[in-house]
Protein backbone atom coordinates (compact mmCIF):
# COMPACT_ATOMS: atom_id res chain seq x y z
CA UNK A 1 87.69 108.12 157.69
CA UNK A 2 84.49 106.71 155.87
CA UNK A 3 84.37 102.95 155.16
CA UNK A 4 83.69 103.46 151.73
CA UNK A 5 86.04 104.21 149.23
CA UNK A 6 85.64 106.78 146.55
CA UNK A 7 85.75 105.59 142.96
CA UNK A 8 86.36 108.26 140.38
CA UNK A 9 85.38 107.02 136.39
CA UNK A 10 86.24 109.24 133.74
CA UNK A 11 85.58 108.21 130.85
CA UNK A 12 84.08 110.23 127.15
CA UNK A 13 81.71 107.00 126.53
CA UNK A 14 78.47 106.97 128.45
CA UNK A 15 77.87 103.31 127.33
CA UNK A 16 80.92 102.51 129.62
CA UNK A 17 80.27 104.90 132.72
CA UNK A 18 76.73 102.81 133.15
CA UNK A 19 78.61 99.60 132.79
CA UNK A 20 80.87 100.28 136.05
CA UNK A 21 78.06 101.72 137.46
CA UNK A 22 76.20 98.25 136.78
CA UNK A 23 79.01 96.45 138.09
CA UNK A 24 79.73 98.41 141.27
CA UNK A 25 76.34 98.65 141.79
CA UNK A 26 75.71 97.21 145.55
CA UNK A 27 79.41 97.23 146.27
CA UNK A 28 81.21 99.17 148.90
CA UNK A 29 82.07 101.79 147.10
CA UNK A 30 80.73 105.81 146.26
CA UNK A 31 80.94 105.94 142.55
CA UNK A 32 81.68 109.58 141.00
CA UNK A 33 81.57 109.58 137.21
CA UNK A 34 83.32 112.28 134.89
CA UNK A 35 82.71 112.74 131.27
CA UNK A 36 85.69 114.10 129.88
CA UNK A 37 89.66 114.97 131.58
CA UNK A 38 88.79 118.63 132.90
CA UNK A 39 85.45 117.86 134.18
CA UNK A 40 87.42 114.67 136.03
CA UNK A 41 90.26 116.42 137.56
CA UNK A 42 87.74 119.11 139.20
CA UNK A 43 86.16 116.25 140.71
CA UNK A 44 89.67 114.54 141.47
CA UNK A 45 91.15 117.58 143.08
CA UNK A 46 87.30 118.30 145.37
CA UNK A 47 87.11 114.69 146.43
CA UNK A 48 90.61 112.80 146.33
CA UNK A 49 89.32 109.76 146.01
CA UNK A 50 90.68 106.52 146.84
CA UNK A 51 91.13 104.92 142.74
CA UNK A 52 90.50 106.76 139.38
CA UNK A 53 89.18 104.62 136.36
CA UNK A 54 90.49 106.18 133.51
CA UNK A 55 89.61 106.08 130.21
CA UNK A 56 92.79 106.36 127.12
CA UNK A 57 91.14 107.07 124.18
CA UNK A 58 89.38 110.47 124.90
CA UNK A 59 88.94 113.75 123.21
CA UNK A 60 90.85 117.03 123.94
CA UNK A 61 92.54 115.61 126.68
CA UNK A 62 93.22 111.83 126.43
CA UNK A 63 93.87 109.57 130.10
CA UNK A 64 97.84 110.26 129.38
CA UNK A 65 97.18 114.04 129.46
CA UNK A 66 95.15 113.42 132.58
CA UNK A 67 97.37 111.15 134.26
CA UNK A 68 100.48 113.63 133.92
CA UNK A 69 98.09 115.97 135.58
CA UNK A 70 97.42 113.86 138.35
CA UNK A 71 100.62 112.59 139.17
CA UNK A 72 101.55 116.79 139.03
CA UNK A 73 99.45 117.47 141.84
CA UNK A 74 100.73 116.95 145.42
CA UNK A 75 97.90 116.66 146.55
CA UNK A 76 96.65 113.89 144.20
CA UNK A 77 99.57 112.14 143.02
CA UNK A 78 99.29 109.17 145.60
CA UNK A 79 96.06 108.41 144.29
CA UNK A 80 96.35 105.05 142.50
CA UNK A 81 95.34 105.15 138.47
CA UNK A 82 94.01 102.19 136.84
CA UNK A 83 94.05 102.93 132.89
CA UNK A 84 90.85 101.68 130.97
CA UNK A 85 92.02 100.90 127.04
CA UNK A 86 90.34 98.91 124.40
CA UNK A 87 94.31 98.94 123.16
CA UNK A 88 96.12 96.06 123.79
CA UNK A 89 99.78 97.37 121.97
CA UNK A 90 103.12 97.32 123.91
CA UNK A 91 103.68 101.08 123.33
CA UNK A 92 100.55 102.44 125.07
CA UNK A 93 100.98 100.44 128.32
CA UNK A 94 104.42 102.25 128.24
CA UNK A 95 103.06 105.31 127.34
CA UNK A 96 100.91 104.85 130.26
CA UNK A 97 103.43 103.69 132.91
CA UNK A 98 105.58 107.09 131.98
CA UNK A 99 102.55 108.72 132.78
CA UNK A 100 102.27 107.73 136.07
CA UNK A 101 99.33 104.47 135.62
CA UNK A 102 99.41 101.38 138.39
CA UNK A 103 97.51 99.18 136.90
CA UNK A 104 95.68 98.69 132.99
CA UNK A 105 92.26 97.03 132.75
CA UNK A 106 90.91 96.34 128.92
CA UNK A 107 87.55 96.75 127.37
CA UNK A 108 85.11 95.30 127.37
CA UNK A 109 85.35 94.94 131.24
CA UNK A 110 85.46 91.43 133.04
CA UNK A 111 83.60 92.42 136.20
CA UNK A 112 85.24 89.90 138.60
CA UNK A 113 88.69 91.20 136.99
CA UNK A 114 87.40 94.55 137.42
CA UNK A 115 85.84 93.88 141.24
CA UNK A 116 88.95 92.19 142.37
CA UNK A 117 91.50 94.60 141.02
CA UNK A 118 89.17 97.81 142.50
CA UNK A 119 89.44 95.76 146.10
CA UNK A 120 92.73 95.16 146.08
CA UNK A 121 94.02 98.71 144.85
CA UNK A 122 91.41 100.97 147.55
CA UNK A 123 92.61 98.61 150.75
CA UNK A 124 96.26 99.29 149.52
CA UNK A 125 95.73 103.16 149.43
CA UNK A 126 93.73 103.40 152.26
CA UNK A 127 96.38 101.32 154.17
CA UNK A 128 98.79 103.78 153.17
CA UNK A 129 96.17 106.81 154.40
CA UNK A 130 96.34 105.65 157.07
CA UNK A 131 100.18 105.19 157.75
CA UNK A 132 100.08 108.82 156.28
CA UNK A 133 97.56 109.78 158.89
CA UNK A 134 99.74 108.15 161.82
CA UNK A 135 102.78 109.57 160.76
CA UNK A 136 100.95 113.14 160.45
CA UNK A 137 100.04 112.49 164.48
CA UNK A 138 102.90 111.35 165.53
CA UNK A 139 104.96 114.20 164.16
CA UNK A 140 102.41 116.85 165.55
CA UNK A 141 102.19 114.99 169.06
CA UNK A 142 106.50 115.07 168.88
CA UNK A 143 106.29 119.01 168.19
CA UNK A 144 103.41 119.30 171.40
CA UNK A 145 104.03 121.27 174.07
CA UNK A 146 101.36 118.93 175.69
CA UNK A 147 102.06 115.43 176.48
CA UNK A 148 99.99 112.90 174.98
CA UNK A 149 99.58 109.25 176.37
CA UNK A 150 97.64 106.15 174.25
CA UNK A 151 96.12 103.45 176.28
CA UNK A 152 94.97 99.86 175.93
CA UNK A 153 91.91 98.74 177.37
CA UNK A 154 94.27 97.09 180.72
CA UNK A 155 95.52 100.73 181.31
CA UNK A 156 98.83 100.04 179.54
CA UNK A 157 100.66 102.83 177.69
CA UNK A 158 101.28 102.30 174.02
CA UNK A 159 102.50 105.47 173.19
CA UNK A 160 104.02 108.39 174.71
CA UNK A 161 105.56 111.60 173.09
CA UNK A 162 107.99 113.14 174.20
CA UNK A 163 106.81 115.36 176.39
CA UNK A 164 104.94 112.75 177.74
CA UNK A 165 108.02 110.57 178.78
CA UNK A 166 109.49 113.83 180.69
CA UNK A 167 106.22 114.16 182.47
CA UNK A 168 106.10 110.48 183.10
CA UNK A 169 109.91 109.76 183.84
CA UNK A 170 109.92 107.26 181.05
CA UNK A 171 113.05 106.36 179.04
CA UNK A 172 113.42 108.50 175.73
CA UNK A 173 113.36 104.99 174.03
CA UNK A 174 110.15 104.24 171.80
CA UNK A 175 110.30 100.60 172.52
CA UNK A 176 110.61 100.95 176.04
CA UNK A 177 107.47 101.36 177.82
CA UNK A 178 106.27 100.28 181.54
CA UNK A 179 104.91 97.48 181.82
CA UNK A 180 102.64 98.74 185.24
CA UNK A 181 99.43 100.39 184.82
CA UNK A 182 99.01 103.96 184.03
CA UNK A 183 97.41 105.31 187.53
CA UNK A 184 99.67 102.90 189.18
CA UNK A 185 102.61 104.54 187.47
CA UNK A 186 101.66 108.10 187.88
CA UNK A 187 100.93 107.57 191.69
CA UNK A 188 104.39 106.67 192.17
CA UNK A 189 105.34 110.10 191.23
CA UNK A 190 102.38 112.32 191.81
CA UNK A 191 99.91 113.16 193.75
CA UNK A 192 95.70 112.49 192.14
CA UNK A 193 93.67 115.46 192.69
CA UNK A 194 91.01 115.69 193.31
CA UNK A 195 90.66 112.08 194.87
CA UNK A 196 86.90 111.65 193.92
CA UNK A 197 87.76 112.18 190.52
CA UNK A 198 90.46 109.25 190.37
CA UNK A 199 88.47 106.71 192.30
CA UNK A 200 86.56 105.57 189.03
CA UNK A 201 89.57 105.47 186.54
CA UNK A 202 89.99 104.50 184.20
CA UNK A 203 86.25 105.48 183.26
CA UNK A 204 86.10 108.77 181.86
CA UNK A 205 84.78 112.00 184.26
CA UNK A 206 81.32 113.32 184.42
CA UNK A 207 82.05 117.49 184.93
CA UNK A 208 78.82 118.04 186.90
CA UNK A 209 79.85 115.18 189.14
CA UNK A 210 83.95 116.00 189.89
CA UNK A 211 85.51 118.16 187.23
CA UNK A 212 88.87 117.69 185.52
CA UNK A 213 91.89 115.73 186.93
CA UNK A 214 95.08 116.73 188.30
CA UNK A 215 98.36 115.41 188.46
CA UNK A 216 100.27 117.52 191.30
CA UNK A 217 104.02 117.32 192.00
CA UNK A 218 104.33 118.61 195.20
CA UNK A 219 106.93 121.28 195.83
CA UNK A 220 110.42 120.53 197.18
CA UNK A 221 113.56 122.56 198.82
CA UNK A 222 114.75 122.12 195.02
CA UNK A 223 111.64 122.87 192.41
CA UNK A 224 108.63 124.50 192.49
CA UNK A 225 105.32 122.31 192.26
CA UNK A 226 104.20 120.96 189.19
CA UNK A 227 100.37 120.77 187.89
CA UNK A 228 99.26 118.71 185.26
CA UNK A 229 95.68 119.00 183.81
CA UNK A 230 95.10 115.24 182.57
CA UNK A 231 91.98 115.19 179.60
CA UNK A 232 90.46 112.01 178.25
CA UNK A 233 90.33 112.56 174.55
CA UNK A 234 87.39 111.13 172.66
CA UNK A 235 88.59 108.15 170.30
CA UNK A 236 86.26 106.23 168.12
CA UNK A 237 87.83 102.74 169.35
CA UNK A 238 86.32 102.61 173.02
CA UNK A 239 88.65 100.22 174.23
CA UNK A 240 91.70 102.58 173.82
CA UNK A 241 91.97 105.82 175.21
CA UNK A 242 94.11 109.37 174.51
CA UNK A 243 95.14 111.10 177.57
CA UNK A 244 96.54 114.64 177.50
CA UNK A 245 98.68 116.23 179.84
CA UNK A 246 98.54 120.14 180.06
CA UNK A 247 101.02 121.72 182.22
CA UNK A 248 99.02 124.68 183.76
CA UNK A 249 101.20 125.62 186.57
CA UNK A 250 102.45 128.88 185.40
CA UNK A 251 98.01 129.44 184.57
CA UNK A 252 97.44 128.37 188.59
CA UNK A 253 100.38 130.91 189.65
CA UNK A 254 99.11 133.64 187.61
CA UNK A 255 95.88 133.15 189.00
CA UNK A 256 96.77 132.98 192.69
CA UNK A 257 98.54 136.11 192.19
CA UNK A 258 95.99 138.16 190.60
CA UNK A 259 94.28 136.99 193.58
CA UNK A 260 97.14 137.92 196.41
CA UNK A 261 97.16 141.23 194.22
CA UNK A 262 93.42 142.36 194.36
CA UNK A 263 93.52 141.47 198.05
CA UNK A 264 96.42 143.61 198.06
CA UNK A 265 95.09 146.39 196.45
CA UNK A 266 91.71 146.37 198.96
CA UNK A 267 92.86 146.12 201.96
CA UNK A 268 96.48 147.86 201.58
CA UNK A 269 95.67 150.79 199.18
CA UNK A 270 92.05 151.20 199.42
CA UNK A 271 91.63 151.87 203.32
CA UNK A 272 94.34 154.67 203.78
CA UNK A 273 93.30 155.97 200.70
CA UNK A 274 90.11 156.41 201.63
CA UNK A 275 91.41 157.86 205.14
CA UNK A 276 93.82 160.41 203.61
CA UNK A 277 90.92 161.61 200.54
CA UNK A 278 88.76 162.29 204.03
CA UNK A 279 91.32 164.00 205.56
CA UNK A 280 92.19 165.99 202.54
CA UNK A 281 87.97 166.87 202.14
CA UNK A 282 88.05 168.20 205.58
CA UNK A 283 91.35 170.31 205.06
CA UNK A 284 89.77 171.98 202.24
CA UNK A 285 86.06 172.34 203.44
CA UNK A 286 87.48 173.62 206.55
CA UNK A 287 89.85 176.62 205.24
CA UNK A 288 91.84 178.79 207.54
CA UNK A 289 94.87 178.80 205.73
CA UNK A 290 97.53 181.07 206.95
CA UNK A 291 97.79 181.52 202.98
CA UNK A 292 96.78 181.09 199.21
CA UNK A 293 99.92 179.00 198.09
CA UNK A 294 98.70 176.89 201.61
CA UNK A 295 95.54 176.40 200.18
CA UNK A 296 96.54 175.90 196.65
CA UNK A 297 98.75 172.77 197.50
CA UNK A 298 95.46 171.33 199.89
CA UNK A 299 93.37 171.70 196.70
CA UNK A 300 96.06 170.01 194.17
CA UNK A 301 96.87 167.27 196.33
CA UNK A 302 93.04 166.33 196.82
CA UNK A 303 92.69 166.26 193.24
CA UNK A 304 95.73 163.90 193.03
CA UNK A 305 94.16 161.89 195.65
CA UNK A 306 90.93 161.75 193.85
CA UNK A 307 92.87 160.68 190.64
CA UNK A 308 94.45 157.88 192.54
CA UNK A 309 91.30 156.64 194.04
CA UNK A 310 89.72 156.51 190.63
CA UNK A 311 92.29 154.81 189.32
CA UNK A 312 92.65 151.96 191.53
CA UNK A 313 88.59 151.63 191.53
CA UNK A 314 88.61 151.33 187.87
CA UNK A 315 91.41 148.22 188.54
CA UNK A 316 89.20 146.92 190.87
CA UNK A 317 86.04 146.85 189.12
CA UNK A 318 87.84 145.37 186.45
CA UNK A 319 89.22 142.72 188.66
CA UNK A 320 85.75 142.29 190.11
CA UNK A 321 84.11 141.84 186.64
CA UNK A 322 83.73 137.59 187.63
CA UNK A 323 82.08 138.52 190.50
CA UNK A 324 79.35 140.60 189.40
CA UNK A 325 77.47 138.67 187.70
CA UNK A 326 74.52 137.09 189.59
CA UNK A 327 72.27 134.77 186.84
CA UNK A 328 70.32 133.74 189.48
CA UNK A 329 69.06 136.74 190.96
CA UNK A 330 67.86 138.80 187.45
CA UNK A 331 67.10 142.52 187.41
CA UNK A 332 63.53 143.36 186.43
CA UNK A 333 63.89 145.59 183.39
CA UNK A 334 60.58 147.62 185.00
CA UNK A 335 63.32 148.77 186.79
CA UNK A 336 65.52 150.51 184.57
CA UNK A 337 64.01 153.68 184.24
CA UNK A 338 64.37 154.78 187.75
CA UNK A 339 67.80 153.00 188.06
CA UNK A 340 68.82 155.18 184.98
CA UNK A 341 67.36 158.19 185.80
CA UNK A 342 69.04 158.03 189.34
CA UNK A 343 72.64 157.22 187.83
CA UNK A 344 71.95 160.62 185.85
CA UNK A 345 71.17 162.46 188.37
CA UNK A 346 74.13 161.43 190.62
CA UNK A 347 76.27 162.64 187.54
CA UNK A 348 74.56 165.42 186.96
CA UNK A 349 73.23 164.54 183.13
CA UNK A 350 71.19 167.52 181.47
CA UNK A 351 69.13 164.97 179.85
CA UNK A 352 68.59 161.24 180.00
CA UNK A 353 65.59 159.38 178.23
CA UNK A 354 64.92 155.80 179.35
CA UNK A 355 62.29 153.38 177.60
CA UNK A 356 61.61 149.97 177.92
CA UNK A 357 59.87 147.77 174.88
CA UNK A 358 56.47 146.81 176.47
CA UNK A 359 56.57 142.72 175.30
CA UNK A 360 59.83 143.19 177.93
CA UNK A 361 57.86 144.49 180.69
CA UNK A 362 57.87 141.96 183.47
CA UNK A 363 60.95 140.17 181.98
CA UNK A 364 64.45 139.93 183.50
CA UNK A 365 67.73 139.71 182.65
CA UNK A 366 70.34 137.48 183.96
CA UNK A 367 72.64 140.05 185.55
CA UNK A 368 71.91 141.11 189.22
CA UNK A 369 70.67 144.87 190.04
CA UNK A 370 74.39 145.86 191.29
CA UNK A 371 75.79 144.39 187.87
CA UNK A 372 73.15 146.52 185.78
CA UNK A 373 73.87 149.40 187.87
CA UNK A 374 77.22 149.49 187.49
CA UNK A 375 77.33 148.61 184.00
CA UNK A 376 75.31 151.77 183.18
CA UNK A 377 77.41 153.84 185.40
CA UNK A 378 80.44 152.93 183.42
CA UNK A 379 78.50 153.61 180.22
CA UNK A 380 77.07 156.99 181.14
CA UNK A 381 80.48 157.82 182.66
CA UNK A 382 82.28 157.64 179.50
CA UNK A 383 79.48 159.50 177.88
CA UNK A 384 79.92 162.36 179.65
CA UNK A 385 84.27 161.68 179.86
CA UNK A 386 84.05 161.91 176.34
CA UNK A 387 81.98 164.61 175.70
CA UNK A 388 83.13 168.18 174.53
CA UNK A 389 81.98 169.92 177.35
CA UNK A 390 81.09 166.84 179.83
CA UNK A 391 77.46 168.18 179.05
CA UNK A 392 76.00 164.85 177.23
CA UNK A 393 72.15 164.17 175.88
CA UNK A 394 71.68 160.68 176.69
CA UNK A 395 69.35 157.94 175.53
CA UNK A 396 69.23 154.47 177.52
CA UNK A 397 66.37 151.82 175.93
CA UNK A 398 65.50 148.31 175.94
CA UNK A 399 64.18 146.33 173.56
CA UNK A 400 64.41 142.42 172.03
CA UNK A 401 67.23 140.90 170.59
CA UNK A 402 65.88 137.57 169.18
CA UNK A 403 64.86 134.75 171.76
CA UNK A 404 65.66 135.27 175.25
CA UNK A 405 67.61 138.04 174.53
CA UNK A 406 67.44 141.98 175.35
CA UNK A 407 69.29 144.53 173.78
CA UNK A 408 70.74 147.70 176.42
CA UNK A 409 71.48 150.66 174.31
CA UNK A 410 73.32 153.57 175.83
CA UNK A 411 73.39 155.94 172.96
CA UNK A 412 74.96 159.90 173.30
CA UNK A 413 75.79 163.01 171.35
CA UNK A 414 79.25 163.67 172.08
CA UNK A 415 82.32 162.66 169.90
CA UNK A 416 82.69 160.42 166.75
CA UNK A 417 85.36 157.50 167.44
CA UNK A 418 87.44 156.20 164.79
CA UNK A 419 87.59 153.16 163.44
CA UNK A 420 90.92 152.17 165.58
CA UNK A 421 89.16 153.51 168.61
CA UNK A 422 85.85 151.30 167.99
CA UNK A 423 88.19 148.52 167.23
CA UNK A 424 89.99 148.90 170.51
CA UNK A 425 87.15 149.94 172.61
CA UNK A 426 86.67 146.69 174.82
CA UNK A 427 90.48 145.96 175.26
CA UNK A 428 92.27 146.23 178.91
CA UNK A 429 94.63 149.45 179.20
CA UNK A 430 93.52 151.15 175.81
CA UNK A 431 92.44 154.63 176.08
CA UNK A 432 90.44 156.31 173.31
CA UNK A 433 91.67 160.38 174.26
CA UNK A 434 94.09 161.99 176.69
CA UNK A 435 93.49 165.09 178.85
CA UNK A 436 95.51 167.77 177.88
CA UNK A 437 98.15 167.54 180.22
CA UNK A 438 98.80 164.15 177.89
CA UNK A 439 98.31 161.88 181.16
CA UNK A 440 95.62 159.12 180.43
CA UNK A 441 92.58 159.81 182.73
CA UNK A 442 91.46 156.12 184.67
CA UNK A 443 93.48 153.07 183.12
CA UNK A 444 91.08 152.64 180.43
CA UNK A 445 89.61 149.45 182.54
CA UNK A 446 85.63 150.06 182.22
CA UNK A 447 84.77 149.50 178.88
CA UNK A 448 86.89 145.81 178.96
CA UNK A 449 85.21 145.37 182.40
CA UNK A 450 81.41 145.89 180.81
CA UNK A 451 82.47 143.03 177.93
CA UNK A 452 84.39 140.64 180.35
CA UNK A 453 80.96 140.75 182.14
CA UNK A 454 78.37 140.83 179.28
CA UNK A 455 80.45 138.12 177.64
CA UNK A 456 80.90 135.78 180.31
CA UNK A 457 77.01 135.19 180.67
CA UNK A 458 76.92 134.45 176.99
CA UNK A 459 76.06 138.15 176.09
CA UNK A 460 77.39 140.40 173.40
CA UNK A 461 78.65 143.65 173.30
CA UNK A 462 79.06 146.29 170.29
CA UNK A 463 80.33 149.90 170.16
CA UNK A 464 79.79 151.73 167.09
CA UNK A 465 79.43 155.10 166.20
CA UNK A 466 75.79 157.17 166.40
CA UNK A 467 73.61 157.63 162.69
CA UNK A 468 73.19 160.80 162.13
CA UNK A 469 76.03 161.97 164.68
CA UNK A 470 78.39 163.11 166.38
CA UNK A 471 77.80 160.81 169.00
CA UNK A 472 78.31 156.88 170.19
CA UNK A 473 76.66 154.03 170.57
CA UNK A 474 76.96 151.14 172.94
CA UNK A 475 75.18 147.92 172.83
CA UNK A 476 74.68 145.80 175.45
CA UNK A 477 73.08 141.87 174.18
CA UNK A 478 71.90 140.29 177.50
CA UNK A 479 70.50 136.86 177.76
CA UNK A 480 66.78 137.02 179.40
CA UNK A 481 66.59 135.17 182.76
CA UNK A 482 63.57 132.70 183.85
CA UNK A 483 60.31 134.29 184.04
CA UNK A 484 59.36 133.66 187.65
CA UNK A 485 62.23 135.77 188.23
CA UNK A 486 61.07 139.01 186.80
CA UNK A 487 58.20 138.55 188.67
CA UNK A 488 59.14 137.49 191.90
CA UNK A 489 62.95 138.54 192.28
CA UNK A 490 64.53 137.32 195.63
């Protein structure tokens, strides 16, 4: 909130705008002066300022008219009025308190009157912005999931919501608060992890130095363990401090499964699989089949092995998508040509065009060789998935995309997408066309793969259909890496 209050005149006589703007001149205060009622409650309902001078005698709309208008808004009817009136009768300072007025001043002005009345009335309103503004927290902090802690500068609490006091094991009573530190409190209870991150409490953490802090209830025979991800919130009074606690235990679980599961899925499904597609490969190479039905079942269940192995390397890649990223390694874009050219070759494309911008010649970008490769391989793949008769015309280029940025277009000739499809392009599990069996060929994985990657090195990534068609379009926005690294990769 500033330190200045807003002052809104309205008032019909210029003569008397530039005398409060005389007066206030030098004064606290940001002065905004109306000319008639409309043009002042535009300006009233854009600024909500902290006191409106208003004017009685006024034409169209006098200060009554505006006042009921005032006091009508929610939004402005806790903004104090002070009626300005040359009229010193009985029945207009009634008129005006039915209106809604706090306070009259008369004309001409006294300025100390005028200064001292102005003081008073903005500290009383702002007081009560501000108990507005407390209550508004304290409501929203008692609805939190979170748990939010305030701190004086000796580490005692001052406040604690509600969640808070489960966290913290403190009674549900407002008034009664511990009277121990905070880190000596929550040591009691939990565990500080990571140590080095606790040792300089209660200063606030430096991420390059230690990262976040942890409150960790260990588990028991009885409950599972508890995490608690403990952030310093930034207040404009140093000497106090906001903690929040975020419980992200179900966040750690998920992730150490999705861990246990990709482990799973290499070194339980991959390696037979592997063994049993080989076996299957030599079975059918090798023939001798006593007869055709014999032969007919090798052949279908090789294709249902090769089904199955796609599938679960489409989960892995997108599993892997984290991983693949390598921003300090770069991939010369020189090199994209022959990298192209070889993925279309190894799916047997009927024609692929690759160019390169020449200001990007002997540029990088920030994604290693692998990552390029096997973003283009997903690319191309869905090409020639997608295309009537798997028979694509493809067009890879390069070329600038503002500073330090390249653009990777993979752009074909096959079908036009609609608008739900281009919507849903880059989401996990979504599948833009069945086979016609109706069973959903891969689990629609490598398009969300290619943007969990491009994204998560600050890249972009668009899908949109080809001018003139049929055909699609997918874009690729790649930050550039550092320059010695196009030129001498390790």
């Amino acid at each position: 909130m500033s330190s200045r209050s807003k002052v809104l005149v309205i008032d019909d006589e210029p003569a008397a705008r530039e005398t409060v703007e005389a007066l206030l001149a030098g004064e606290p205060y940001d002065l905004f002066l109306a000319a008639n009622g409309e043009e002042g409650l535009a300006l009233a309902t854009s600024l909500r300022p902290d006191v409106v001078l208003l004017d009685v005698m006024m034409p169209g709309m006098d200060g009554f008219a505006v006042c009921r208008r005032l006091r009508a808004d929610p939004e402005l009817a806790p903004v104090p009025v002070v009626m300005v009136t040359a009229l010193d009768d009985r029945d207009s300072r009634l008129e005006g308190l039915r209106a809604g007025a706090d306070d009259f001043l008369a004309k001409p002005f006294d300025s100390l009157e005028l200064l001292a009345r102005l003081r008073t009335i903005a500290q009383l309103n702002r007081y009560r912005r501000l108990l507005e503004e407390r209550t508004t927290f304290q409501w929203m902090t008692e609805q939190s999931q979170d748990g939010y802690v305030l701190l004086d500068e000796g580490d005692q609490i001052l406040f604690a919501n509600r969640q808070a006091r489960l966290y913290l094991n403190l009674p549900e009573a407002a008034q009664e608060l511990p009277q121990e530190p905070f880190l000596a409190l929550v040591r009691r209870r939990y565990r500080c992890e990571p140590e080095e991150a606790w040792r300089d409490w209660p200063a606030p953490t430096k991420p390059p130095d230690f990262g976040a802090r942890y409150l960790v209830l260990p588990e028991s025979a009885t409950a599972p363990a508890l995490w608690l991800l403990v952030s310093v919130l930034p207040q404009p009074a140093q000497a106090r401090r906001l903690l929040a606690l975020r419980d992200i235990t179900a966040q750690l679980a998920a992730r150490r499964d999705m861990r246990t599961f990709h482990a799973m899925l290499h070194h339980k499904l991959r390696t037979p699989l592997v063994t049993l597609l080989g076996g299957l490969e030599l079975l059918a190479e090798g023939g001798g089949f006593s007869s055709a039905e014999d032969a007919d079942v090798v052949q279908m269940a090789l294709r249902g092995g090769r089904r199955l192995h796609a599938t679960i390397e489409d989960i892995l890649h997108y599993l892997s998508a984290a991983k693949l990223q390598q921003p300090d390694a770069g991939f010369p874009l020189d090199r994209l040509p022959p990298l192209a050219q070889g993925l279309g070759a190894t799916l047997e494309l009927p024609s692929l065009t690759v160019s390169v911008a020449p200001e990007l010649l002997g540029t990088a970008t920030v994604l290693s060789e692998r990552t390029v490769e096997w973003l283009l391989l997903e690319l191309l793949e869905n090409s020639r998935k997608f295309h009537p008769q798997r028979k694509p015309a493809v067009i890879v280029s390069a070329a600038p995309a503002g500073a330090e940025m390249v653009s990777l277009r993979v752009v074909d000739d096959g079908v036009t997408l609609s608008p739900e499809q281009l919507a849903h392009a880059f989401q996990p599990y979504y599948q833009g066309e069945k086979s016609f069996t109706g069973e959903v060929v891969g689990m629609g994985l490598g398009l969300a793969s290619v943007a969990a990657t491009v994204w998560q090195v600050g890249g972009t990534c668009h899908l949109r259909n080809r001018e003139p068609g049929p055909g699609v379009e997918a874009e690729m926005v790649l930050p550039l890496a550092p320059r010695q690294l196009a030129t001498n990769p390790e």
